[in-house]
N, C-alpha and C. Protein backbone atom coordinates (compact mmCIF):
# COMPACT_ATOMS: atom_id res chain seq x y z
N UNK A 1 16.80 16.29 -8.30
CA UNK A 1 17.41 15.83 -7.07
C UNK A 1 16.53 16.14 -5.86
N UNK A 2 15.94 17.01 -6.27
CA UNK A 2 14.98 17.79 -4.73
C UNK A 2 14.03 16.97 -5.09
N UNK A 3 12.95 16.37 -5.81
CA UNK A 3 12.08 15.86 -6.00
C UNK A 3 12.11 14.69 -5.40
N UNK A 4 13.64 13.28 -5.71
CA UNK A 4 13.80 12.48 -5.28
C UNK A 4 14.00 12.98 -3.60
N UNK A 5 14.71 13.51 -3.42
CA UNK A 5 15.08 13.42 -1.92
C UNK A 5 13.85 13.49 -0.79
N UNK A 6 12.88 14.43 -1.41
CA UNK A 6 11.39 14.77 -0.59
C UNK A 6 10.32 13.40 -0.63
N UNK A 7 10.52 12.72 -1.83
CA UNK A 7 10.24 11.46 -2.01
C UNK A 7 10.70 10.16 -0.69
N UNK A 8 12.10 10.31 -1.13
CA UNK A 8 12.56 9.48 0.15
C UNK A 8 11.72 9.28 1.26
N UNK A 9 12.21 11.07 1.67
CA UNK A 9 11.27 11.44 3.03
C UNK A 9 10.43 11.24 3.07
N UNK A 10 9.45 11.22 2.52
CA UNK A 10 8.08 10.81 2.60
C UNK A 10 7.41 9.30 2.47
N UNK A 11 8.87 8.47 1.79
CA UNK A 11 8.56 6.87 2.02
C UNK A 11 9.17 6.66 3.53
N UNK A 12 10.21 7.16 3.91
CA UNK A 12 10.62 7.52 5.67
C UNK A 12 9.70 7.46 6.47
N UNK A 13 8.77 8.24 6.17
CA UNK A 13 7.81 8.77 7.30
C UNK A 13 7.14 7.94 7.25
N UNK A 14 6.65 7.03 6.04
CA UNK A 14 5.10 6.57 5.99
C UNK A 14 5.83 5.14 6.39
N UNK A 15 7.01 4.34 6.28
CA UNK A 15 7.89 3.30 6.79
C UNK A 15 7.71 3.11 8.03
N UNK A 16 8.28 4.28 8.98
CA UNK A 16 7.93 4.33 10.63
C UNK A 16 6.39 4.61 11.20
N UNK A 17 5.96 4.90 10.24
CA UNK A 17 4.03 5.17 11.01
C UNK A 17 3.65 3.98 10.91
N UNK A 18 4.17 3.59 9.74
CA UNK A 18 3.53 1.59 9.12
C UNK A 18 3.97 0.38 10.50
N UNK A 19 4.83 0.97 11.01
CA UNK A 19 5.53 0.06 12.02
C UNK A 19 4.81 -0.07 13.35
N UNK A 20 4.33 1.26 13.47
CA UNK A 20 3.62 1.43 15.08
C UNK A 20 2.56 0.97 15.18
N UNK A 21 2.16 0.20 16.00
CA UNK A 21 0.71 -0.79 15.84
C UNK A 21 -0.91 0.17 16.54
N UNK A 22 -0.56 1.14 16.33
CA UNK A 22 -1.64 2.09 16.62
C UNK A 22 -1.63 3.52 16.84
N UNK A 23 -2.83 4.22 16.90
CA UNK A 23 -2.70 6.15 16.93
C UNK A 23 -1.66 6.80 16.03
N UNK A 24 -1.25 6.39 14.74
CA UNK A 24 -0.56 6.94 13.53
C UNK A 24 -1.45 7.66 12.50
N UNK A 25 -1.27 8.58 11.61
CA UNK A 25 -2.17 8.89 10.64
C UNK A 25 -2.33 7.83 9.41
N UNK A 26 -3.15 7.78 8.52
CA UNK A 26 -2.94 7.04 7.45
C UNK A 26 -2.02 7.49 6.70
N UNK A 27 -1.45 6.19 5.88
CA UNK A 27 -0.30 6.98 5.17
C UNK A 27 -0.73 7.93 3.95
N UNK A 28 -2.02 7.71 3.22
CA UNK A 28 -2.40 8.38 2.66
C UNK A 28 -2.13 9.82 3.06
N UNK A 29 -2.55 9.97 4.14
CA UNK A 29 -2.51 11.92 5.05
C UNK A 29 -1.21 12.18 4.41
N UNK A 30 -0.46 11.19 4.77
CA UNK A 30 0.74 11.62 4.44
C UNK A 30 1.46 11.96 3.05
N UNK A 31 1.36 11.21 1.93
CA UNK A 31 1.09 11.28 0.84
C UNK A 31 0.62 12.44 0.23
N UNK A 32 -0.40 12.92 0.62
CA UNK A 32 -1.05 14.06 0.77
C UNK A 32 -0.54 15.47 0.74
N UNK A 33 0.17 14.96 2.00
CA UNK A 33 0.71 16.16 2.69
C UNK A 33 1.90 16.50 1.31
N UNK A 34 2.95 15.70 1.14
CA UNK A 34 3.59 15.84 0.85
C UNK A 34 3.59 16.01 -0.97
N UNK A 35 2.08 15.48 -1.53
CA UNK A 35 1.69 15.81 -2.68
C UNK A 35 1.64 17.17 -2.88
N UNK A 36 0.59 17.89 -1.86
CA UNK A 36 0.02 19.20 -1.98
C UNK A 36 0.97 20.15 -2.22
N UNK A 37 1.78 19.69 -0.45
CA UNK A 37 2.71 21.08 -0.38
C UNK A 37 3.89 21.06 -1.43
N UNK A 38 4.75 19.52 -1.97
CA UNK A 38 5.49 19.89 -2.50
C UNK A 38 5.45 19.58 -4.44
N UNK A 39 4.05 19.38 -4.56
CA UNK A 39 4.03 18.87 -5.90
C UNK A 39 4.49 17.57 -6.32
N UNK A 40 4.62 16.87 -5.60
CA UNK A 40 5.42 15.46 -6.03
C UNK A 40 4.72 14.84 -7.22
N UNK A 41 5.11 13.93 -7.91
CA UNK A 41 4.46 13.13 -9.07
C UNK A 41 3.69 12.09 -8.30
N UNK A 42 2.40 12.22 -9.02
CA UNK A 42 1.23 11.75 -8.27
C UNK A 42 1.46 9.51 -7.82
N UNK A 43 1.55 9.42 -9.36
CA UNK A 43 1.86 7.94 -9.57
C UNK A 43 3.41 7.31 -8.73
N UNK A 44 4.25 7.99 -8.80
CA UNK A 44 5.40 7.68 -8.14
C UNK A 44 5.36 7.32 -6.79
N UNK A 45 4.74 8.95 -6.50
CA UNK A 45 4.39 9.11 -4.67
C UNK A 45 3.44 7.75 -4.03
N UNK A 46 2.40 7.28 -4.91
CA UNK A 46 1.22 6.32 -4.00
C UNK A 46 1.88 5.07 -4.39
N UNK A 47 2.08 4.84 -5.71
CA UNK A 47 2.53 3.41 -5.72
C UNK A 47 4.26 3.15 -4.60
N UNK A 48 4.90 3.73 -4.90
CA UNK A 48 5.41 3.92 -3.78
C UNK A 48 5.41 3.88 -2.59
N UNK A 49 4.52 4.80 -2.39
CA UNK A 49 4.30 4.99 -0.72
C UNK A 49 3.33 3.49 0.11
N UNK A 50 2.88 3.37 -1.02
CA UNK A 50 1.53 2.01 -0.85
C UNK A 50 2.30 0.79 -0.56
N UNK A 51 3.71 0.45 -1.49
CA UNK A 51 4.72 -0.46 -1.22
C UNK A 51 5.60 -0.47 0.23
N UNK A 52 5.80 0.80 0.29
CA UNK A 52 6.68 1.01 1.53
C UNK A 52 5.77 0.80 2.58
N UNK A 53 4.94 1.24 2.28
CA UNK A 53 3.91 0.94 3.91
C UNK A 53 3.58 -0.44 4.12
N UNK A 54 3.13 -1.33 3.03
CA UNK A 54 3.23 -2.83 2.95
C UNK A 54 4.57 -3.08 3.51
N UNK A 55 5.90 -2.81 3.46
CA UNK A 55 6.94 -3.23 4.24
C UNK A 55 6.96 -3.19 5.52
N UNK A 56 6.32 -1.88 5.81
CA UNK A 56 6.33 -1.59 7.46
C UNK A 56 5.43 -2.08 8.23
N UNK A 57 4.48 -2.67 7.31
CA UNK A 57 3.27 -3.30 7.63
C UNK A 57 4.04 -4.74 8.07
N UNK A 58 4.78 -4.99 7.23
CA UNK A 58 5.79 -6.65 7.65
C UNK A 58 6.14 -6.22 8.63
N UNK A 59 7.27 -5.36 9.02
CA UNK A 59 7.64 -5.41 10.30
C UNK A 59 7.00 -5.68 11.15
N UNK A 60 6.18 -4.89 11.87
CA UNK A 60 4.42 -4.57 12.36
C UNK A 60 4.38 -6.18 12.53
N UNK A 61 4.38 -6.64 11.85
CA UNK A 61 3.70 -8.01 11.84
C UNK A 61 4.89 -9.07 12.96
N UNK A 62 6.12 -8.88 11.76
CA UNK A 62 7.13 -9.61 12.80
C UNK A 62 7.51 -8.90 14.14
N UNK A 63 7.46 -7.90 14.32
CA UNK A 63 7.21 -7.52 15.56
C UNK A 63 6.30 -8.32 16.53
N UNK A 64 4.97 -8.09 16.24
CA UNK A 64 3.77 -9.34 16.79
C UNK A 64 4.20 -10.57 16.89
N UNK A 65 4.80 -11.26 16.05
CA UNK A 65 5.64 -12.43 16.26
C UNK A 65 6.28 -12.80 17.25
N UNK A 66 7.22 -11.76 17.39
CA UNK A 66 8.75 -11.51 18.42
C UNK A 66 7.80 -11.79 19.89
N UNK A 67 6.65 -10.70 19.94
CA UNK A 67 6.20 -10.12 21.43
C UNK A 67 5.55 -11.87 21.55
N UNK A 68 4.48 -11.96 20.84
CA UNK A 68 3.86 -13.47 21.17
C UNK A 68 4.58 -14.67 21.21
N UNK A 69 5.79 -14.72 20.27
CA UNK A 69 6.74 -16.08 21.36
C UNK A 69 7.69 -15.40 22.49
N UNK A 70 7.36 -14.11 23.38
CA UNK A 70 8.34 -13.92 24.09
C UNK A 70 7.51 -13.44 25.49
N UNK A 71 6.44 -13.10 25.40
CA UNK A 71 5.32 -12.75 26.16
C UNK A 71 3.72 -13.06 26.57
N UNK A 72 3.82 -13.96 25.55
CA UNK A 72 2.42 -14.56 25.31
C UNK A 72 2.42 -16.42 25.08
N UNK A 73 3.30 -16.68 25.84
CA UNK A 73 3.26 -18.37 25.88
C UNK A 73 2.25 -18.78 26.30
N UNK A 74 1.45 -18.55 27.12
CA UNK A 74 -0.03 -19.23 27.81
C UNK A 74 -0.85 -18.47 26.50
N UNK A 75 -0.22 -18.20 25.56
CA UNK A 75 -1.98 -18.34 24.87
C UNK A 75 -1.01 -18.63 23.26
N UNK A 76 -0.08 -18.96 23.03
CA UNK A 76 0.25 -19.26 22.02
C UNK A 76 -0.12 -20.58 21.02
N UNK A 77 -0.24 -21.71 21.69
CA UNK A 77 -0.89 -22.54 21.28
C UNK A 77 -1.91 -22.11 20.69
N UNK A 78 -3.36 -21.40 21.48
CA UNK A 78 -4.56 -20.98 20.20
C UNK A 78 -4.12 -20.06 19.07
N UNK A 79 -3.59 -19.16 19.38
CA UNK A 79 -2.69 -18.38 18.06
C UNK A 79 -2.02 -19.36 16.75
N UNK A 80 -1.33 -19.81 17.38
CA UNK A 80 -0.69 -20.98 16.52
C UNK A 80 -1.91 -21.99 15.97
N UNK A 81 -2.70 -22.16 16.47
CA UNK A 81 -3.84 -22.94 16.03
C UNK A 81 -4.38 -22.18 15.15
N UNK A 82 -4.58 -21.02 15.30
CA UNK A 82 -5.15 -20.36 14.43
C UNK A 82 -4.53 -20.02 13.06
N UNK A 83 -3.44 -19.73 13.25
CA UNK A 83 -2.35 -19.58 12.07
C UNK A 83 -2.42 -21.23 11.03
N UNK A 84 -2.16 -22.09 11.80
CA UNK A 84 -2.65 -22.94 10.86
C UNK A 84 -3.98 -23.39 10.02
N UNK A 85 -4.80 -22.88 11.00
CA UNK A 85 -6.31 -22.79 10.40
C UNK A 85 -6.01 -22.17 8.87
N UNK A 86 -5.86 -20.70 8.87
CA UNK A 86 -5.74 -19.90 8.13
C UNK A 86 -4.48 -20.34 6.94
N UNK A 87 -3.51 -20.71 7.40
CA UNK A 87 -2.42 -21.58 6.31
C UNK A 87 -2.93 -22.34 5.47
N UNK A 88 -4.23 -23.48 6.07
CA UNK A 88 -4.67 -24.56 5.20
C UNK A 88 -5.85 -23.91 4.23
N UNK A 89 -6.11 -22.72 4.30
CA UNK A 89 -6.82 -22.10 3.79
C UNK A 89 -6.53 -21.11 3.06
N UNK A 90 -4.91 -20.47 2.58
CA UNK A 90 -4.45 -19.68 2.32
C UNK A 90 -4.64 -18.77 0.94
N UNK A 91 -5.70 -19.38 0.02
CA UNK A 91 -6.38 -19.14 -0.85
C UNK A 91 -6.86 -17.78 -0.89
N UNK A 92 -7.51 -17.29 0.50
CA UNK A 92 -8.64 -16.86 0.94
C UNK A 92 -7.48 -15.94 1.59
N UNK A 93 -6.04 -15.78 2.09
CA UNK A 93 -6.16 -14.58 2.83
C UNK A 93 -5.48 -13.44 2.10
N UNK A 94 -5.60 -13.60 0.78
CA UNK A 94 -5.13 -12.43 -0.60
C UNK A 94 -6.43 -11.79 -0.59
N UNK A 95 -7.25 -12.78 -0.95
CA UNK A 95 -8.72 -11.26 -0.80
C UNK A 95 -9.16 -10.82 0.18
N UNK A 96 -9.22 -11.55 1.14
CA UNK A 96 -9.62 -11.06 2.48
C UNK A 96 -9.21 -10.12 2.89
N UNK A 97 -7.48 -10.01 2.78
CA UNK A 97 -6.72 -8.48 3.20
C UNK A 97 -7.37 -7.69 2.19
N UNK A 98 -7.34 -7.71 0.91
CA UNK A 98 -7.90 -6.69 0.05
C UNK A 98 -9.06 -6.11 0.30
N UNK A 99 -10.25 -7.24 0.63
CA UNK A 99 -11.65 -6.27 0.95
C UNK A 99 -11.42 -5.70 2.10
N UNK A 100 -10.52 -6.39 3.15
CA UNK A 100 -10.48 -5.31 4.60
C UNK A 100 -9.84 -4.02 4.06
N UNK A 101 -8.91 -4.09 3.55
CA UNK A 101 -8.01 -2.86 3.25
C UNK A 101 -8.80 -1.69 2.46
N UNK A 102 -9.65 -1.75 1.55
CA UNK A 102 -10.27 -1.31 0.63
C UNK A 102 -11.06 -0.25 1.75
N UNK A 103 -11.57 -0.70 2.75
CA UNK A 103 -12.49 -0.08 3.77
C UNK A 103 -11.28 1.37 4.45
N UNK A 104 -12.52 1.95 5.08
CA UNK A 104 -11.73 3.36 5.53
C UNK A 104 -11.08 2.87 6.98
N UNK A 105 -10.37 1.74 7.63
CA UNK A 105 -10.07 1.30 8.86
C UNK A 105 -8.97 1.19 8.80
N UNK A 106 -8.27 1.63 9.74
CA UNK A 106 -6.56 1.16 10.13
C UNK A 106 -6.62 -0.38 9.82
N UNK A 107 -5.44 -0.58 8.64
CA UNK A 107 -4.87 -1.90 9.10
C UNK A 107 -3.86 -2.78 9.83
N UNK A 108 -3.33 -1.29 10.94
CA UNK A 108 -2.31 -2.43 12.02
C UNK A 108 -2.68 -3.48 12.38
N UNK A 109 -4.17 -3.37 12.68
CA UNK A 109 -5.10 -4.65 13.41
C UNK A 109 -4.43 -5.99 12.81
N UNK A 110 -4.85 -5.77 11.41
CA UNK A 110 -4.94 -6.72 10.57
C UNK A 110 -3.58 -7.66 10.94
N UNK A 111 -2.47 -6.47 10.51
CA UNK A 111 -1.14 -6.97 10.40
C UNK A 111 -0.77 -7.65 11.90
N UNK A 112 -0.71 -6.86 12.87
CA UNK A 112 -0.30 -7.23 14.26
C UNK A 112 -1.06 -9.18 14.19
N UNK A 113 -2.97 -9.05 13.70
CA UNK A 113 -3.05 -10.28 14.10
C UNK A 113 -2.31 -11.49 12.76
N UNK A 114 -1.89 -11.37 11.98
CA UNK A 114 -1.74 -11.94 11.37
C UNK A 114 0.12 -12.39 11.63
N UNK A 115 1.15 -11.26 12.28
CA UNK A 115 1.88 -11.78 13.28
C UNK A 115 1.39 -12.41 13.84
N UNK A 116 0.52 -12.58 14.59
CA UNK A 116 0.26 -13.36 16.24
C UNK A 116 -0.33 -14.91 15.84
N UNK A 117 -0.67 -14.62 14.53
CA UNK A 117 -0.91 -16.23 14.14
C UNK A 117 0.44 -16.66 13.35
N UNK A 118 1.08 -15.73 12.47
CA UNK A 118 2.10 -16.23 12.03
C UNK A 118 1.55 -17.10 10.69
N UNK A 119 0.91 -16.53 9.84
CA UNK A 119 -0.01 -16.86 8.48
C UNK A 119 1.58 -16.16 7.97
N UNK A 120 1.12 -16.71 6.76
CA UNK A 120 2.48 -16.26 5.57
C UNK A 120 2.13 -14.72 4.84
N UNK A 121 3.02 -14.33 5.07
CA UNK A 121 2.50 -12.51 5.18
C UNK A 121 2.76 -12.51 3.96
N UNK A 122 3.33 -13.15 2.74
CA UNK A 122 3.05 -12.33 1.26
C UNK A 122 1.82 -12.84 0.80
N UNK A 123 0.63 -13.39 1.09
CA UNK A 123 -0.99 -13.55 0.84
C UNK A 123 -1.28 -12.18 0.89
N UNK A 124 -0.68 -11.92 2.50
CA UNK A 124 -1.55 -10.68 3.45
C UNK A 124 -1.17 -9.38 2.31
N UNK A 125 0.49 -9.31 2.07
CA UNK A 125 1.22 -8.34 1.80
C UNK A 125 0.30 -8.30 -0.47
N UNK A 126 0.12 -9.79 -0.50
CA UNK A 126 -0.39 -9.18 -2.05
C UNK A 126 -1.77 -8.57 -2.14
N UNK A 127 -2.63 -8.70 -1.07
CA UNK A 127 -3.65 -8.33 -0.76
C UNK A 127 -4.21 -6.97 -0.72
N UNK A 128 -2.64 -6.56 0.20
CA UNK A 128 -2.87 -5.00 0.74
C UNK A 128 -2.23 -4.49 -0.05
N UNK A 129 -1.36 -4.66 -0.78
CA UNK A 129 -0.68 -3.63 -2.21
C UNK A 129 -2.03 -3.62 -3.06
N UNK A 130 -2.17 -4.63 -3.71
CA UNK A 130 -3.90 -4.38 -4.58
C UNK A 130 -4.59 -3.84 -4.29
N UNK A 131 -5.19 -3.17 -2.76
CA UNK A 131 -6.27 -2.85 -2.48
C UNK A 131 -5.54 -1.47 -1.95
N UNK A 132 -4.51 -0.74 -1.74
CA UNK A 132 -3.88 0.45 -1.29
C UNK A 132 -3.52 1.34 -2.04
N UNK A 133 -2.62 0.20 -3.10
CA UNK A 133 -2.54 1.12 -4.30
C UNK A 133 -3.01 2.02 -5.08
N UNK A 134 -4.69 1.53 -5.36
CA UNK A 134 -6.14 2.50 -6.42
C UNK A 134 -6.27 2.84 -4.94
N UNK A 135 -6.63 2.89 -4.08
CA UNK A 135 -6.95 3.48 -2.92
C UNK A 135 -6.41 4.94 -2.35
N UNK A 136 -5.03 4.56 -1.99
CA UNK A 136 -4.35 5.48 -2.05
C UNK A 136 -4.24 6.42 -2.86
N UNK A 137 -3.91 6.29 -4.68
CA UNK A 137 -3.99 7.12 -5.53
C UNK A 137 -5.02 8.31 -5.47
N UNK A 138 -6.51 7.20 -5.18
CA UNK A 138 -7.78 8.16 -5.21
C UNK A 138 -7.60 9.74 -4.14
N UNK A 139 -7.80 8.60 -2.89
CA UNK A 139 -7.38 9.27 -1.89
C UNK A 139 -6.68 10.57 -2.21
N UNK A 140 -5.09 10.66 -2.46
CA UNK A 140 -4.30 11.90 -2.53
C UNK A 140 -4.87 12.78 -3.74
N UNK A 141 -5.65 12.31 -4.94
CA UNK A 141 -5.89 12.74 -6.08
C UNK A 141 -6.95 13.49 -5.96
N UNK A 142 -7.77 13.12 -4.73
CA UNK A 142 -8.85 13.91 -4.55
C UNK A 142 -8.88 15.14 -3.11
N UNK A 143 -7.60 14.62 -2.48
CA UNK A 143 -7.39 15.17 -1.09
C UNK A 143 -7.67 17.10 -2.00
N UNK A 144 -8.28 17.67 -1.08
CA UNK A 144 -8.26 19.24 -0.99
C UNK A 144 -7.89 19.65 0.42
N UNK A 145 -7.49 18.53 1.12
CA UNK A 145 -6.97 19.51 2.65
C UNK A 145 -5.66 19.97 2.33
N UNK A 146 -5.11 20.86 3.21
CA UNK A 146 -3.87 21.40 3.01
C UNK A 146 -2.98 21.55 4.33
N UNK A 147 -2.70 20.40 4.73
CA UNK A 147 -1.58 20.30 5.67
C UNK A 147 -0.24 21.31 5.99
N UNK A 148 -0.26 22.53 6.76
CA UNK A 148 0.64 23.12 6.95
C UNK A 148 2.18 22.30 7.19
N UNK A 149 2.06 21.38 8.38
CA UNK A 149 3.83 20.92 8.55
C UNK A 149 3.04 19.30 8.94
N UNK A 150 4.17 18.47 9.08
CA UNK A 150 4.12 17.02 9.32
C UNK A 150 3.37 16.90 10.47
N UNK A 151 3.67 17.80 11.19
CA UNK A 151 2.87 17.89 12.65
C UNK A 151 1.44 17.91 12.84
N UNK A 152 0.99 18.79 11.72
CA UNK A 152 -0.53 18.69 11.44
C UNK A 152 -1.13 17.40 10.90
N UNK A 153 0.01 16.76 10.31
CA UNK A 153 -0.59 15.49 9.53
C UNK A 153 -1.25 14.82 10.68
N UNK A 154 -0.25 14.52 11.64
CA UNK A 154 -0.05 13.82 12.85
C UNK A 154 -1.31 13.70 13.70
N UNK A 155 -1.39 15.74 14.22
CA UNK A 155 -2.73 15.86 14.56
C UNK A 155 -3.90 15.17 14.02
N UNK A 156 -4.15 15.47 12.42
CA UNK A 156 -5.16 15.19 11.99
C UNK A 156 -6.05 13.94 12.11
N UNK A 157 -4.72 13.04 12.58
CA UNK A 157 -5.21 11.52 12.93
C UNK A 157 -6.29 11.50 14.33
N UNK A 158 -5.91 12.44 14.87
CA UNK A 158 -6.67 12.79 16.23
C UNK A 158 -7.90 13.70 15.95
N UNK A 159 -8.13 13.89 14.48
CA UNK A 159 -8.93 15.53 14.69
C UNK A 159 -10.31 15.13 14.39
N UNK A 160 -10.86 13.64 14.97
CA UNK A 160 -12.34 13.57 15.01
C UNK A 160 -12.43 12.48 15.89
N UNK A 161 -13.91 12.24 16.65
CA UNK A 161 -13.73 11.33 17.28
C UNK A 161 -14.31 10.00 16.28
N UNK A 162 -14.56 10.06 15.16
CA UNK A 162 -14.75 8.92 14.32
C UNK A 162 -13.43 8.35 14.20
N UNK A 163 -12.31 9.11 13.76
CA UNK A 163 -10.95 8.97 13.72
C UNK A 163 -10.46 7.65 15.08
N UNK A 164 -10.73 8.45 16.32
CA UNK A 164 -10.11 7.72 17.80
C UNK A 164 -10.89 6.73 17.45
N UNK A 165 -11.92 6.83 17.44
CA UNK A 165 -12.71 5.48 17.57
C UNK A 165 -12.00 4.29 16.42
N UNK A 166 -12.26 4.24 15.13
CA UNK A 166 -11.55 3.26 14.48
C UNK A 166 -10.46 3.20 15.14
N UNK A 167 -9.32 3.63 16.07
CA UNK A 167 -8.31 3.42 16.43
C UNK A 167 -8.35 2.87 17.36
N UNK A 168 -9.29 2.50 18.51
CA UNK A 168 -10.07 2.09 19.67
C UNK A 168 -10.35 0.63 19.38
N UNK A 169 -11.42 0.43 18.63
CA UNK A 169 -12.03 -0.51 17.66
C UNK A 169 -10.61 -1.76 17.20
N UNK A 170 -9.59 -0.87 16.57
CA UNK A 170 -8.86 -2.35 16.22
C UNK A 170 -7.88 -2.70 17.27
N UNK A 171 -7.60 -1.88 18.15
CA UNK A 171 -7.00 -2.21 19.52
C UNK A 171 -7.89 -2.91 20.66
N UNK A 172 -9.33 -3.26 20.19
CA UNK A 172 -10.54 -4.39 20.92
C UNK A 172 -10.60 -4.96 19.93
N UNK A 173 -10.18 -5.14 18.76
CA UNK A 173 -10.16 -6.49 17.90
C UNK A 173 -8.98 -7.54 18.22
N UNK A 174 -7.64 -7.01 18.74
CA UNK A 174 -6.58 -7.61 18.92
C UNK A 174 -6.69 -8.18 20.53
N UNK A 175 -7.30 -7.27 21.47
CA UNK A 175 -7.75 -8.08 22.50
C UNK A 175 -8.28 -9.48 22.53
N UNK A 176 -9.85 -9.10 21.80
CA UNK A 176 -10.50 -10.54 21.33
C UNK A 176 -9.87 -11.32 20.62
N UNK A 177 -8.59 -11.12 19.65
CA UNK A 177 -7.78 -12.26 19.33
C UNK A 177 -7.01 -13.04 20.15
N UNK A 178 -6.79 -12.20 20.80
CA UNK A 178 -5.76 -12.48 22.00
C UNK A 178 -6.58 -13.63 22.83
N UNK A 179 -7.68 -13.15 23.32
CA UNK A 179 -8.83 -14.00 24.70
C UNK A 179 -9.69 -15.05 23.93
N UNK A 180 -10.11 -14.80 22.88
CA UNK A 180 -10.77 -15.50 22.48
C UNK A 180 -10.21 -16.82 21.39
N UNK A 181 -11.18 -17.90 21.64
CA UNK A 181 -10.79 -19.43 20.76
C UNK A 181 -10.90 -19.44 19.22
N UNK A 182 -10.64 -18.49 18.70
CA UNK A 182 -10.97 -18.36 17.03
C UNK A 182 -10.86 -19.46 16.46
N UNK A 183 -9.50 -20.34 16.83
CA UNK A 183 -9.06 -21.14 15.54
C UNK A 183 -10.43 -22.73 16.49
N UNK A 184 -10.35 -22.40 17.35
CA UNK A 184 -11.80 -23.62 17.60
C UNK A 184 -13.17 -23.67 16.94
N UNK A 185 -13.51 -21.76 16.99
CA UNK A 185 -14.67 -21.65 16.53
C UNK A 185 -14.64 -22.11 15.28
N UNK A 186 -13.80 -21.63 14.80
CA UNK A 186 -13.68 -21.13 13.05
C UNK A 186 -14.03 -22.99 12.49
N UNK A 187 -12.63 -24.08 12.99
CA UNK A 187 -13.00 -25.15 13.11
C UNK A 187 -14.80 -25.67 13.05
N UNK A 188 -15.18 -25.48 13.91
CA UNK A 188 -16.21 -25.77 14.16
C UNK A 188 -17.22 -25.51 13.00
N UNK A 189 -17.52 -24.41 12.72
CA UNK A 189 -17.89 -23.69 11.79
C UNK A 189 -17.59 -24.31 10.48
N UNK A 190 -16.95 -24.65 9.85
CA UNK A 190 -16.27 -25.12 9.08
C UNK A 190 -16.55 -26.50 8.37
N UNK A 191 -16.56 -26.98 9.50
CA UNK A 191 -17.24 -28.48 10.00
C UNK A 191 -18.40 -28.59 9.93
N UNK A 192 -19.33 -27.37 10.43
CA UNK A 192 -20.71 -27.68 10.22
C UNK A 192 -21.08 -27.29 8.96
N UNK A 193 -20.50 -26.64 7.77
CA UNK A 193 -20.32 -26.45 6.74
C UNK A 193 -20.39 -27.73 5.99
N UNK A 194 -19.08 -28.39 6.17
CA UNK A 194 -19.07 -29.42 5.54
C UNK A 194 -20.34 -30.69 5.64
N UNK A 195 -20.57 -30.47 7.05
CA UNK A 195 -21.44 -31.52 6.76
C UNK A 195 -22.98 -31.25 6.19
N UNK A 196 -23.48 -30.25 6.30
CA UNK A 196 -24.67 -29.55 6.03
C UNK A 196 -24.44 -29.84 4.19
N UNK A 197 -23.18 -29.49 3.78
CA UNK A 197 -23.05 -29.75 2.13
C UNK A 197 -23.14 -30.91 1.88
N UNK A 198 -22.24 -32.14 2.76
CA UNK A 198 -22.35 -33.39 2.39
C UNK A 198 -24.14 -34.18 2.41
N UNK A 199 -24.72 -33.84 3.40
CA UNK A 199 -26.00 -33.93 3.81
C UNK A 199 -27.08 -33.71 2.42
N UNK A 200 -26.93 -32.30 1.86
CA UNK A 200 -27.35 -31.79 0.67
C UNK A 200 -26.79 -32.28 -0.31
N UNK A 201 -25.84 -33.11 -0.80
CA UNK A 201 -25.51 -33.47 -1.91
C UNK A 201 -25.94 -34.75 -2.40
């Protein structure tokens, strides 16, 4: 009963960090934390925790949704342009989340922009379970830090400036989504693709 209940808590915690679109620890830390100090079962805790954070990661996302049709009308059209870009292409955004995710970088970025285009989040969501899951596992399986209370977890997100910085970094990635013509470029790009192949064939 104590095993499950600390479990809970610890899909709790990593649920509401998954939600906040920046300066959270990874949920791994957390995982961690709650591996070390309370012994939890290793496989339960990540596949788990890796799922629940993919949920909060949805929210996260429909959140971005909510704010960009309620605050962001003068730039919704390119968003929306972009979202369809990426729809007609939807092949491509199962691995794409996976190789981003796989990397040591916050993925609110990811999620927030993929609200703001409004792409179909179970691509995004099968992407980031595949690539969080062995990730995560490793991660806690190899963690040797030893987190005194939740509070330290918290800190720890702060406790380098490599840390702030990736956190910096995807909060100027969502800017440039925001200002910049992606779904034009990308177009474009795309286009000159095609014809450069047709040309060569």
């Amino acid at each position: 009963m104590e095993t499950a209940l600390l479990l809970l808590a610890a899909f709790a915690v990593i649920f509401i960090i998954n939600m906040v679109p920046a300066f959270m620890p990874a949920s791994w830390m957390v995982m961690s934390f709650f591996y070390i100090q309370f012994n939890l079962p290793l496989l339960v805790l990540t596949v788990g925790g890796a799922i629940v954070s993919g949920f909060g990661r949805m929210v996260l996302a429909k959140e971005s949704t909510y704010v960009k049709r309620r605050f962001m009308q003068d730039r919704s059209q390119d968003l929306d342009d972009l979202g369809e870009f990426l729809s007609t292409r939807h092949r491509w955004l199962a691995p794409t989340t996976f190789a981003y995710s796989l990397l040591p970088l916050p993925t609110n970025n990811l999620f927030v922009a993929a609200g703001l285009a409004e792409v179909r989040l179970l691509f995004v969501l099968l992407g980031f379970w595949a690539a969080r899951i062995p990730a995560d596992t490793f991660f806690v399986w190899s963690a040797d830090r030893v987190f005194d209370s939740l509070g330290d977890v918290f800190k720890g997100a702060f406790g380098s400036w490599l840390a702030i910085a990736f956190q910096l970094l995807g909060v100027i990635s969502l800017v440039l989504l925001y200002r910049l013509p992606w779904a034009r470029w990308l177009r474009r790009w795309t286009h000159r693709i095609e014809r450069q192949a047709q040309s060569n064939a």
